[in-house]
Protein backbone atom coordinates (compact mmCIF):
# COMPACT_ATOMS: atom_id res chain seq x y z
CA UNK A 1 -24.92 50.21 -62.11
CA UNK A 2 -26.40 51.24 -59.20
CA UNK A 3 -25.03 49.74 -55.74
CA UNK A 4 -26.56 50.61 -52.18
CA UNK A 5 -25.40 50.86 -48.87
CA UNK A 6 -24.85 47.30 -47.19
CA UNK A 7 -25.43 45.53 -50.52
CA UNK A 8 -23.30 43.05 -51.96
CA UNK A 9 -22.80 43.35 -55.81
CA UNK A 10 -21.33 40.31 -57.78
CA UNK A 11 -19.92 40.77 -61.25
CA UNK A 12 -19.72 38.31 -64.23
CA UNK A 13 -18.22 38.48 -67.49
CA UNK A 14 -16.01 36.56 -69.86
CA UNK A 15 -12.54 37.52 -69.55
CA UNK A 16 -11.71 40.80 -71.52
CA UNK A 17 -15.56 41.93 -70.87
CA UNK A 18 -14.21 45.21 -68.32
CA UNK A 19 -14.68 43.67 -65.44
CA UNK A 20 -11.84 44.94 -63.84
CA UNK A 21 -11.61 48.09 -65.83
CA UNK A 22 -15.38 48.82 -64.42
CA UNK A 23 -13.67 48.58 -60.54
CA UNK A 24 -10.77 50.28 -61.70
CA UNK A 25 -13.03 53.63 -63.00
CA UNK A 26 -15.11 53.11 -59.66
CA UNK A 27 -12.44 52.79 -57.77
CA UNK A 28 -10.94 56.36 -59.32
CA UNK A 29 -7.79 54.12 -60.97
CA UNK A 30 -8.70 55.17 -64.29
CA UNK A 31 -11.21 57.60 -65.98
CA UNK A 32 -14.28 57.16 -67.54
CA UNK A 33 -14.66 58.14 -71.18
CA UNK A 34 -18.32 58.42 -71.13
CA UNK A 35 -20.62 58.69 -68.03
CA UNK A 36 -20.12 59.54 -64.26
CA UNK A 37 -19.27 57.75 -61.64
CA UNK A 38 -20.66 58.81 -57.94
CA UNK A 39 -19.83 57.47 -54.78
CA UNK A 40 -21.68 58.82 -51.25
CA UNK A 41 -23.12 61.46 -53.88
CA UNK A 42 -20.07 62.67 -54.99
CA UNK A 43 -19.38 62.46 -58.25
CA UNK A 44 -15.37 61.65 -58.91
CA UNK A 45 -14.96 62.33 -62.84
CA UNK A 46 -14.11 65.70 -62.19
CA UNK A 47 -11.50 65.40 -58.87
CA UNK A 48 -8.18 67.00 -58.88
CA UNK A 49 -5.36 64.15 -58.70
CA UNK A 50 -5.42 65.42 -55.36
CA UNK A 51 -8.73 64.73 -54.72
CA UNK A 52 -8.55 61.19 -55.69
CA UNK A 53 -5.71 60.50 -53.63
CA UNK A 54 -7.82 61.32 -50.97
CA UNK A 55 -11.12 59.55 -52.32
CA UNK A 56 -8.90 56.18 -52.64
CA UNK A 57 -7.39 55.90 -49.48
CA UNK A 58 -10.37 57.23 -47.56
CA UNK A 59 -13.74 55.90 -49.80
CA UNK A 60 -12.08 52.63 -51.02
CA UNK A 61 -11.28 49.53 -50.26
CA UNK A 62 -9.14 47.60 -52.70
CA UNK A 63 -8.87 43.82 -52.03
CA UNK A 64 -6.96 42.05 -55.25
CA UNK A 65 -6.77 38.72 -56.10
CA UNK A 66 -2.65 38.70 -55.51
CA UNK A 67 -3.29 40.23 -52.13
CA UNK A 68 -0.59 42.94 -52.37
CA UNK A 69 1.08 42.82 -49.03
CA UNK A 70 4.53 44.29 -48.96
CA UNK A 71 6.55 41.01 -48.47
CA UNK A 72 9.55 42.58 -45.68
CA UNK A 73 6.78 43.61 -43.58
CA UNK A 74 4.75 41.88 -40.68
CA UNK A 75 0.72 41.20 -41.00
CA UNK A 76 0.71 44.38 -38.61
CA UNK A 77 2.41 46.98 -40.45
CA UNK A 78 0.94 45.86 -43.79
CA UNK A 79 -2.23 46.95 -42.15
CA UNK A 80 -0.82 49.88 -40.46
CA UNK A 81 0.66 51.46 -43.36
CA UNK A 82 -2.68 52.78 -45.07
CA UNK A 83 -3.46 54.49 -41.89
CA UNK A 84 -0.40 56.26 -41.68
CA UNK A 85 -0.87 57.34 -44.83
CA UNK A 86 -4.06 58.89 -43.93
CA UNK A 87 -2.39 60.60 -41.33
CA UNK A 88 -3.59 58.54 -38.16
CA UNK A 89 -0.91 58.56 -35.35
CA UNK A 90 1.32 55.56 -35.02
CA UNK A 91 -0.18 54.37 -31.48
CA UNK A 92 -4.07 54.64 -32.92
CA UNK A 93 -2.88 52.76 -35.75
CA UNK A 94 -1.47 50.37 -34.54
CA UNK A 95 -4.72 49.86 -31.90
CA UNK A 96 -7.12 49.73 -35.50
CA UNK A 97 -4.85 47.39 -36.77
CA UNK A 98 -5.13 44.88 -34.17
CA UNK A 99 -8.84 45.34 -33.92
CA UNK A 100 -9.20 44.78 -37.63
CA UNK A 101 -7.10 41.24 -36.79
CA UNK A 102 -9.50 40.17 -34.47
CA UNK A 103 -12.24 40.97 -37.12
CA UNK A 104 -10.57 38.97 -39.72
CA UNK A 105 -9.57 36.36 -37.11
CA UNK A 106 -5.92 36.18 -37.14
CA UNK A 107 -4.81 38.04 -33.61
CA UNK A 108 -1.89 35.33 -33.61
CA UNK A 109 -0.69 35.81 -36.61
CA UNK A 110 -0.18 39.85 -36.58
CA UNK A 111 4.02 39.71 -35.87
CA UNK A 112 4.31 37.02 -38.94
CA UNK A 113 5.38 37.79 -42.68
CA UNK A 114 2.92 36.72 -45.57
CA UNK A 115 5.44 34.24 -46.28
CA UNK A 116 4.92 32.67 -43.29
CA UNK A 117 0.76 33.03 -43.73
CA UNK A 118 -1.37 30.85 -46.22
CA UNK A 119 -2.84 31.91 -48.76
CA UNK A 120 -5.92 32.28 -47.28
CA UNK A 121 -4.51 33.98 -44.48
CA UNK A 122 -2.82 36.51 -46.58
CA UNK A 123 -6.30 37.20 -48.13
CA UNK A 124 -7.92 38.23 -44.40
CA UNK A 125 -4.86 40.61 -44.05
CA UNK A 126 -5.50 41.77 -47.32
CA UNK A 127 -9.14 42.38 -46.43
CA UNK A 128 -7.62 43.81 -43.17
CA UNK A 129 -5.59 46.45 -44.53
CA UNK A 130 -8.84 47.12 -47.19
CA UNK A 131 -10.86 47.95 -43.98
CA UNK A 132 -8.48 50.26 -42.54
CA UNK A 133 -9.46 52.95 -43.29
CA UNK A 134 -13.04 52.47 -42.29
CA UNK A 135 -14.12 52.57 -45.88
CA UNK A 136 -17.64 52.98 -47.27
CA UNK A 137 -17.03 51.35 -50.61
CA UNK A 138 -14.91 47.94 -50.69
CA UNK A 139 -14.04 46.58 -54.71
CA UNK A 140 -13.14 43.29 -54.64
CA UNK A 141 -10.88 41.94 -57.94
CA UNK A 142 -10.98 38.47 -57.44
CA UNK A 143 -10.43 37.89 -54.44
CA UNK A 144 -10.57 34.16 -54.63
CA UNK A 145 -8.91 33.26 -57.27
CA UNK A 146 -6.01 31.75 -56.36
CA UNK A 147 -7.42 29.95 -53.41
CA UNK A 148 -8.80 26.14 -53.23
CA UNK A 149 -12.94 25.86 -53.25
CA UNK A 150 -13.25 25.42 -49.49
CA UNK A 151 -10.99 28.42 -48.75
CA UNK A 152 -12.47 30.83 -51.41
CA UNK A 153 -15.35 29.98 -49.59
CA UNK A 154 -14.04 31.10 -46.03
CA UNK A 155 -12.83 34.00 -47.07
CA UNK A 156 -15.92 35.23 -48.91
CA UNK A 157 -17.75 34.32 -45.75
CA UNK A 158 -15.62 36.75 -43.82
CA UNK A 159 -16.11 39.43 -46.34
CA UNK A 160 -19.78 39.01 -46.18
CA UNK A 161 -20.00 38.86 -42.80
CA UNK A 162 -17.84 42.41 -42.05
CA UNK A 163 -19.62 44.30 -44.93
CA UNK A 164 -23.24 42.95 -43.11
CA UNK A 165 -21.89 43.74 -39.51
CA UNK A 166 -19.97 47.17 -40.63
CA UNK A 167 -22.50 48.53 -43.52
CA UNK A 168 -20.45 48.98 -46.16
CA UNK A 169 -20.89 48.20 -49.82
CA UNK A 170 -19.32 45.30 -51.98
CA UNK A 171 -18.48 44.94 -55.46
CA UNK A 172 -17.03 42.03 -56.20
CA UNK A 173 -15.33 40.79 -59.25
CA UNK A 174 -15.78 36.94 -60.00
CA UNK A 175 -16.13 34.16 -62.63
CA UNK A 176 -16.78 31.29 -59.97
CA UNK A 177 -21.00 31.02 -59.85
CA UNK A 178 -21.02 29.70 -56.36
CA UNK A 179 -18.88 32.79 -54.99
CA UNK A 180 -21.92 35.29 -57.28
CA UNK A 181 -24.54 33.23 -55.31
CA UNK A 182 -24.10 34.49 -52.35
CA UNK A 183 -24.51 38.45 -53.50
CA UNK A 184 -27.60 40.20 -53.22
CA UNK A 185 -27.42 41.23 -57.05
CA UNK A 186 -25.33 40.04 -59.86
CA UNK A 187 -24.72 42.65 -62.83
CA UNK A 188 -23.24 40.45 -66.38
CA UNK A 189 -20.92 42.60 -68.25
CA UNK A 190 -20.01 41.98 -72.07
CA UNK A 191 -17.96 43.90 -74.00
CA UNK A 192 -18.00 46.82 -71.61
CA UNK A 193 -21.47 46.64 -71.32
CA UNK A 194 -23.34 45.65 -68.08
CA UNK A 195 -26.34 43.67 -70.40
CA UNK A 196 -28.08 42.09 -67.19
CA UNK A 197 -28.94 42.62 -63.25
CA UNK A 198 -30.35 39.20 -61.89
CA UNK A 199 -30.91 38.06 -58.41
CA UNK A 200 -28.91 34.81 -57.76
CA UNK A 201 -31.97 32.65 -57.91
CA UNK A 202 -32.17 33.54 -61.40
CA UNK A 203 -27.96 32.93 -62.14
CA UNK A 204 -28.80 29.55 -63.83
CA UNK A 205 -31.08 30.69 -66.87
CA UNK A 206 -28.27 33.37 -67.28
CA UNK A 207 -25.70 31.14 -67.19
CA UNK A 208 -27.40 28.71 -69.60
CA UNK A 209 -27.89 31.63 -72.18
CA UNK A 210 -24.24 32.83 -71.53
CA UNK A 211 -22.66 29.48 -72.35
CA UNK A 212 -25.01 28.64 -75.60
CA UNK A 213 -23.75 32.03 -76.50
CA UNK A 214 -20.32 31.55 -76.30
CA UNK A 215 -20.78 28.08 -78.06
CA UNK A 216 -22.88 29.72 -80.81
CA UNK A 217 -19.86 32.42 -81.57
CA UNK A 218 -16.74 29.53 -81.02
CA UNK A 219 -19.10 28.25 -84.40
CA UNK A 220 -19.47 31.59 -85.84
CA UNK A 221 -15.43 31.89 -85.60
CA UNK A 222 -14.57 28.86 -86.84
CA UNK A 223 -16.97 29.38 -90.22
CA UNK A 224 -14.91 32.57 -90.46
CA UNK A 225 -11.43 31.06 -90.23
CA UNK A 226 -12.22 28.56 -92.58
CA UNK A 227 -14.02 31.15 -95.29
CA UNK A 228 -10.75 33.70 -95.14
CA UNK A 229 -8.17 30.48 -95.51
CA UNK A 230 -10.56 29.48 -98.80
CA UNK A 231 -10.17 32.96 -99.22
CA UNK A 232 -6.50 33.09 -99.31
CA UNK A 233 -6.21 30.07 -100.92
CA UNK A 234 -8.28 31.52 -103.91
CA UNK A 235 -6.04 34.59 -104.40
CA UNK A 236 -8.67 36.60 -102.89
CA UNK A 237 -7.03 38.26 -100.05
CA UNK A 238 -2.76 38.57 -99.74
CA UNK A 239 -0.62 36.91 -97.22
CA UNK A 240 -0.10 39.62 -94.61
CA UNK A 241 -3.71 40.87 -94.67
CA UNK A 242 -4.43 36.70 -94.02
CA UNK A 243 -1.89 36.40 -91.09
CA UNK A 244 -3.60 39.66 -89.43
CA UNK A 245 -7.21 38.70 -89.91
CA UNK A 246 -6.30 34.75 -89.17
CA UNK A 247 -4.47 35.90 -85.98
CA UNK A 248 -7.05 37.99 -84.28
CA UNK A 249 -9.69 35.55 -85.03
CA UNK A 250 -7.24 32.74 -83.57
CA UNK A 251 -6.73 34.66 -80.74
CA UNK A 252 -10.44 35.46 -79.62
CA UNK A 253 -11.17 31.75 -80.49
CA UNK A 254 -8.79 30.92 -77.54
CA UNK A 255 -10.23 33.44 -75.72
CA UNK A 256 -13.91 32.25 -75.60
CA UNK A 257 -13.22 28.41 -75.87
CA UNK A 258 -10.94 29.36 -72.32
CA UNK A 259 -13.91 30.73 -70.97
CA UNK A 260 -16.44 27.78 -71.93
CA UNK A 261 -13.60 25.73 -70.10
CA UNK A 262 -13.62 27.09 -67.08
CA UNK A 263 -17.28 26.81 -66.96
CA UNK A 264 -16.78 22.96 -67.34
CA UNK A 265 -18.14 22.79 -71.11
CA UNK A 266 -14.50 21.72 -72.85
């Protein structure tokens, strides 16, 4: 993957595929068993724990789907607290903070608790407290997933719109086409694997291949559960080795018929 300054970078993927896991080794949450992973041409495989402290609170923006504010704490200080952490005195901090509100929009709701905030709102604080640190690099987890259509919407707009203005990169996690659309690339990841880096304009053809291959191995599975139970049945395999190899087949069945739902095919 290769992801340049200013661009916006969706990524799709059944669930299990490493989407997150791919943000998580970018983001320096977890190493990389193979490869290297370099950000403003520094390469981060090699940092002392140290090191990556420094590279995650300084290089990266984190905005999660669950938004991760600290629930006892006003808008304000949720946003404050990553530049304190950086060191930034309390007066300048709180001055970036309320600059970053009037970026996201939300100057009148700085003094309330995300309690108080929809959910929406908590996502722009969220995004907020992401930009704090005047990151070059922001990883986005789903950041609308547990928001209504019009919403997820809004708040992708805003995204878009500060990365544009500010120059910083996105990579954005997402399984909702219309959010991918509005990226400048969109990498498909399988198994671990990214197989595929489309524009949008081509999402559709991708999308139709994607779901005639999910329905092509729900078929494959079921053949397979049905040859191991004649299996079983004929003495062929024993009870315990059935119930393991029946289980994990069961389970990715669930798996990839979940996915096909969610893409409106079930």
């Amino acid at each position: 993957m290769v992801a340049n300054e200013g661009e916006f970078i969706a990524v799709m993927g059944p669930s299990g595929s490493g989407k997150s896991t791919l943000l998580n080794v970018i983001g320096g949450m977890d190493i990389p068993t193979a490869g290297t992973v370099t950000v403003d041409n520094v390469t981060i495989n090699d940092m002392s724990e140290s090191s990556l402290d420094d590279y995650r609170l300084n290089k990266i923006g984190f905005v999660f789907q669950s938004y991760n504010l600290i629930p006892s704490l006003t808008a304000i200080r949720n946003v404050e607290l990553p530049l304190l952490a950086a060191g930034v005195r309390p007066r300048q901090a709180h001055e970036r903070a309320v600059e970053l509100f009037q970026v996201v929009g939300l100057e009148n709701r700085m003094s309330h608790r995300p309690s108080d905030l929809s959910q929406g709102e908590q996502q722009r604080v969220a995004i907020a407290t992401a930009l704090a640190n005047n990151p070059s690099l922001i990883l986005a987890d789903e950041p609308t997933g547990n928001l209504d259509s019009k919403t997820a919407e809004s708040v992708v707009n805003y995204i878009q719109s500060i990365i544009r203005e500010h120059k910083k990169t996105l990579i954005l996690v997402t399984h909702d086409s219309s959010i991918a659309r509005k990226a400048d690339w969109i990498h498909i990841i399988r198994d671990g694997v990214i197989v595929s880096r489309i524009r949008p304009s081509d999402l559709d053809s991708a999308v139709s291949s994607y779901d005639e291959f999910l329905s092509v191995r729900i078929d494959q599975i079921n053949d397979e559960i049905q040859l191991i139970d004649a299996k079983v049945k004929q003495g062929d395999i024993d009870g315990s080795q059935y119930m393991e190899l029946r289980g994990v087949l069961v389970k990715t069945l669930e798996v990839l018929q979940s996915e096909l739902a969610k893409r409106g095919h079930i």
